[in-house]
C-alpha atoms as a PDB file:
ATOM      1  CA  UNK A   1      11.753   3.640 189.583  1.00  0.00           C
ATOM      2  CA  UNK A   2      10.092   3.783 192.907  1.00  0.00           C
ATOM      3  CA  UNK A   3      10.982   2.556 196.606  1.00  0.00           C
ATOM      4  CA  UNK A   4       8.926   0.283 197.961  1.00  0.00           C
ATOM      5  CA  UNK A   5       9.026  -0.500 201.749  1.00  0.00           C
ATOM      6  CA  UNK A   6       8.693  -3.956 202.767  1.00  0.00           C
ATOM      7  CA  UNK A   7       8.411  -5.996 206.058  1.00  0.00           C
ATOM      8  CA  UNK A   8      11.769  -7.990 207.347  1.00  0.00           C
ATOM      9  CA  UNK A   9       9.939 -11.223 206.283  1.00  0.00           C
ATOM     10  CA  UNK A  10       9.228 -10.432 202.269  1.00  0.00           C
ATOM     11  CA  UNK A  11      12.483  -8.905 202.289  1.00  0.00           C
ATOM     12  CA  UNK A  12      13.924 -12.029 203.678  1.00  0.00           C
ATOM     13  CA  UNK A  13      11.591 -14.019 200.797  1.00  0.00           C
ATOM     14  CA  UNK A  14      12.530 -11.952 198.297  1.00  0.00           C
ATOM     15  CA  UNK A  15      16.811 -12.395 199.053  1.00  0.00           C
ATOM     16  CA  UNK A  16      16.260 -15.856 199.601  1.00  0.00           C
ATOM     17  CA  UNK A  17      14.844 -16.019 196.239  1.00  0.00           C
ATOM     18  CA  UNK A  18      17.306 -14.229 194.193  1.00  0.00           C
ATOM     19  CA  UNK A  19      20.191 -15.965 196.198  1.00  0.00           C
ATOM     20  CA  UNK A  20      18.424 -19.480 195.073  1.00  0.00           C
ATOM     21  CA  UNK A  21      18.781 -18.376 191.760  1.00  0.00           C
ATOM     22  CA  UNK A  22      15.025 -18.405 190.797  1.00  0.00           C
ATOM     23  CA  UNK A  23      15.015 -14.503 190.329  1.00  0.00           C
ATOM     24  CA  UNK A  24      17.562 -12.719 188.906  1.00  0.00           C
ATOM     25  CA  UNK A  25      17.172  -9.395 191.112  1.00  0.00           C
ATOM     26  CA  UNK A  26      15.328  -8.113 193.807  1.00  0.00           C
ATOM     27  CA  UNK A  27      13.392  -6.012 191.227  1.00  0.00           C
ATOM     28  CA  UNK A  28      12.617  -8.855 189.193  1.00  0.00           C
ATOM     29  CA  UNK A  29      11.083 -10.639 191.978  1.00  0.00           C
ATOM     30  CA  UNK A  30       8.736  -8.011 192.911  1.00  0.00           C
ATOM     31  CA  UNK A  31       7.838  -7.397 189.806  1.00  0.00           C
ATOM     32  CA  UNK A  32       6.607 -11.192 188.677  1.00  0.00           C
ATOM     33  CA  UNK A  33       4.690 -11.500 192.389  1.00  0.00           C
ATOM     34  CA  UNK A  34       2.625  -8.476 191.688  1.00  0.00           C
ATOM     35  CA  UNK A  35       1.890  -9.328 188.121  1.00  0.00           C
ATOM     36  CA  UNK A  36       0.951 -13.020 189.214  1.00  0.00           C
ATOM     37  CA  UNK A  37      -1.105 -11.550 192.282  1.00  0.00           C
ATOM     38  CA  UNK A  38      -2.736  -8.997 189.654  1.00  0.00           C
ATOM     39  CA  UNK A  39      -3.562 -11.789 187.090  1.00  0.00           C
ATOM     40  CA  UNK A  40      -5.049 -13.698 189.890  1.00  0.00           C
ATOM     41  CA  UNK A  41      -7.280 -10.878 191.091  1.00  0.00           C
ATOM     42  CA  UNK A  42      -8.291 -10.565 187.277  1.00  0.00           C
ATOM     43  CA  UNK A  43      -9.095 -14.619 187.741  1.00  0.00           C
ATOM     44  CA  UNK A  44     -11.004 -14.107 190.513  1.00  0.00           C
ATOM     45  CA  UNK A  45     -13.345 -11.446 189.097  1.00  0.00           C
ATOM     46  CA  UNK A  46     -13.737 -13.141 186.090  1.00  0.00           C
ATOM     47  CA  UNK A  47     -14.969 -16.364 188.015  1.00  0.00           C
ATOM     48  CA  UNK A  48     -16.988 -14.115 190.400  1.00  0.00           C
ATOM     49  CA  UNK A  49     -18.800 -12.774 187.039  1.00  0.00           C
ATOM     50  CA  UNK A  50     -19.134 -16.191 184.784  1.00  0.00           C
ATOM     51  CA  UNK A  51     -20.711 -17.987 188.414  1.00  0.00           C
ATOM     52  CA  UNK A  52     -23.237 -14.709 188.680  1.00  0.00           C
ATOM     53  CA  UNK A  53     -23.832 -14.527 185.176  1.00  0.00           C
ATOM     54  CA  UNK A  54     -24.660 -18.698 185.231  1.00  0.00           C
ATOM     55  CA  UNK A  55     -27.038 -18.113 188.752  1.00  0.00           C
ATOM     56  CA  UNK A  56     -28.875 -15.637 186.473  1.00  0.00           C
ATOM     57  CA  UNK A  57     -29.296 -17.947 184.142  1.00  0.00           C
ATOM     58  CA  UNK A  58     -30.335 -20.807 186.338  1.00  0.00           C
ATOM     59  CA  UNK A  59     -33.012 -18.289 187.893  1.00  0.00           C
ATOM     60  CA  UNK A  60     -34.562 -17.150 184.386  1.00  0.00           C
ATOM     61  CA  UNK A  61     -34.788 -20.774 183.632  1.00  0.00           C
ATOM     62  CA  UNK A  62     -36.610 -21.274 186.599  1.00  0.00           C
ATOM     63  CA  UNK A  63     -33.816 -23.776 187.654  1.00  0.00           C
ATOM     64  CA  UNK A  64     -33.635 -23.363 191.499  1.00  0.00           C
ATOM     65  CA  UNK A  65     -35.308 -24.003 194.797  1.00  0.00           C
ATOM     66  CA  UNK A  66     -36.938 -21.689 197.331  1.00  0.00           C
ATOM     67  CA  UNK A  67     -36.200 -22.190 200.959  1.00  0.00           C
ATOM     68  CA  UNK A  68     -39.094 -20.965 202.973  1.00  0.00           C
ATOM     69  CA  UNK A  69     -38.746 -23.792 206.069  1.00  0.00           C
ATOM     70  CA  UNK A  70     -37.091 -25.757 208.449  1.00  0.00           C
ATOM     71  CA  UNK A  71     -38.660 -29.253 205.954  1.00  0.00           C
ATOM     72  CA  UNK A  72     -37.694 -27.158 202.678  1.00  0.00           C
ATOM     73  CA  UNK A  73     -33.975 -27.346 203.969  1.00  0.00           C
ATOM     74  CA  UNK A  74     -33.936 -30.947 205.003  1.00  0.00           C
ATOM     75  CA  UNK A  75     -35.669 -31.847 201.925  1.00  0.00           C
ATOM     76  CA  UNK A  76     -32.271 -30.024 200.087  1.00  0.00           C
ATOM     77  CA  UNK A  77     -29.944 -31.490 202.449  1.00  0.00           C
ATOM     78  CA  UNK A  78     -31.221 -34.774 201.330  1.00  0.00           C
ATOM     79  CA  UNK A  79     -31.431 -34.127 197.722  1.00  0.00           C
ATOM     80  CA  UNK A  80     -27.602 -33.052 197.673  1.00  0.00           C
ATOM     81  CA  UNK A  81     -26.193 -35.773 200.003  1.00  0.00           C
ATOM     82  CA  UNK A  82     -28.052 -38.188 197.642  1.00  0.00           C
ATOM     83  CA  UNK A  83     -26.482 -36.639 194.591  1.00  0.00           C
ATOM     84  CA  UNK A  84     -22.860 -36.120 196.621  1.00  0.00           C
ATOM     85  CA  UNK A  85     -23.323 -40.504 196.877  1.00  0.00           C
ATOM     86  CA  UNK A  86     -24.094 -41.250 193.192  1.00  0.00           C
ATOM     87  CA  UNK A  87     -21.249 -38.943 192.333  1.00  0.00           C
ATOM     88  CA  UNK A  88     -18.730 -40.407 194.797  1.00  0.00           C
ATOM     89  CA  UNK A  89     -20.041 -44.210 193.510  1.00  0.00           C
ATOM     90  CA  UNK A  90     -19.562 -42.865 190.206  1.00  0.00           C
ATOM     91  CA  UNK A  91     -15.644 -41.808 191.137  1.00  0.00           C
ATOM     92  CA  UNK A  92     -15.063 -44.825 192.552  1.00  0.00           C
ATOM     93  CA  UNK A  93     -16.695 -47.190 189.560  1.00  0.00           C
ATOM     94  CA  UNK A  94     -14.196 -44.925 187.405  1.00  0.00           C
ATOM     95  CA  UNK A  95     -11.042 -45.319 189.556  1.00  0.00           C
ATOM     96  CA  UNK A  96      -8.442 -47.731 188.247  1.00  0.00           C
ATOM     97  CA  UNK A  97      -7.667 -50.413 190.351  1.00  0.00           C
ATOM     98  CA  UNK A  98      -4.423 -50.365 191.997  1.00  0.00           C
ATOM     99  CA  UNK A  99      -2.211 -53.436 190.575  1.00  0.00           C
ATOM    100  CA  UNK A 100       0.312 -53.222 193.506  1.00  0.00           C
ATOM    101  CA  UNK A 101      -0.634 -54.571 197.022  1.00  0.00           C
ATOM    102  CA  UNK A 102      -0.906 -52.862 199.830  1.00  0.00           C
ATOM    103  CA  UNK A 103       1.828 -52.630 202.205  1.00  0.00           C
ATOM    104  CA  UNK A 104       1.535 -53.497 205.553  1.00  0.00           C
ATOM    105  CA  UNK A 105       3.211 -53.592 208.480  1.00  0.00           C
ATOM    106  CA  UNK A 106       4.083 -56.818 210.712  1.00  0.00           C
ATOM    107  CA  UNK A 107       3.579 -56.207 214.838  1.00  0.00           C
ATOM    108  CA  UNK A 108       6.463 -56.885 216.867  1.00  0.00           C
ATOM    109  CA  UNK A 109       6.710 -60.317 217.307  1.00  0.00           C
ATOM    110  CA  UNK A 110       4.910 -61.685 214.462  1.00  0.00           C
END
């Protein structure tokens, strides 16, 4: 086993933890955080790839837009908030309706 040195603040984490109950040692603790923070790293890279590996894609299929002026990015900006509105009408036709009223409350004096 090794010695690692930590700052005041993950030690103080780290007891807090194992005095809560929700790690059974010090060790233990450690251990899960770094294979969490590992497995997230592995996550992130594997996102990183799939997105590249789908822009690729996109590009071979000829499935993207060249930006070459100041009209070329308005034109985009448009195009997206129009899209960003039929998606966020969509979301709201979908939304159940709430079957409990609103609470409100009375001014002073009312």
């Amino acid at each position: 086993m090794r010695t690692v040195r930590v700052s005041d603040e993950v030690k103080e984490i780290v007891d807090r933890h194992v005095a809560s109950g929700s790690a059974p040692s010090g060790v233990a603790f450690v251990e899960e955080a770094i294979r969490l923070y590992a497995e997230r790293l592995e996550d992130d890279e594997d996102e990183l790839i799939a997105a590249a590996a789908e822009g690729m894609a996109a590009i071979e299929r000829g499935d993207y837009v060249t930006i070459s002026s100041a009209e070329d990015v308005e034109a985009l900006r448009e195009r997206v908030w129009n899209r960003a509105m039929i998606l966020a009408e969509e979301m709201r036709a979908n939304r159940p309706r709430s079957s409990t009223p609103r609470r409100t409350e009375a001014k002073a004096g009312e």
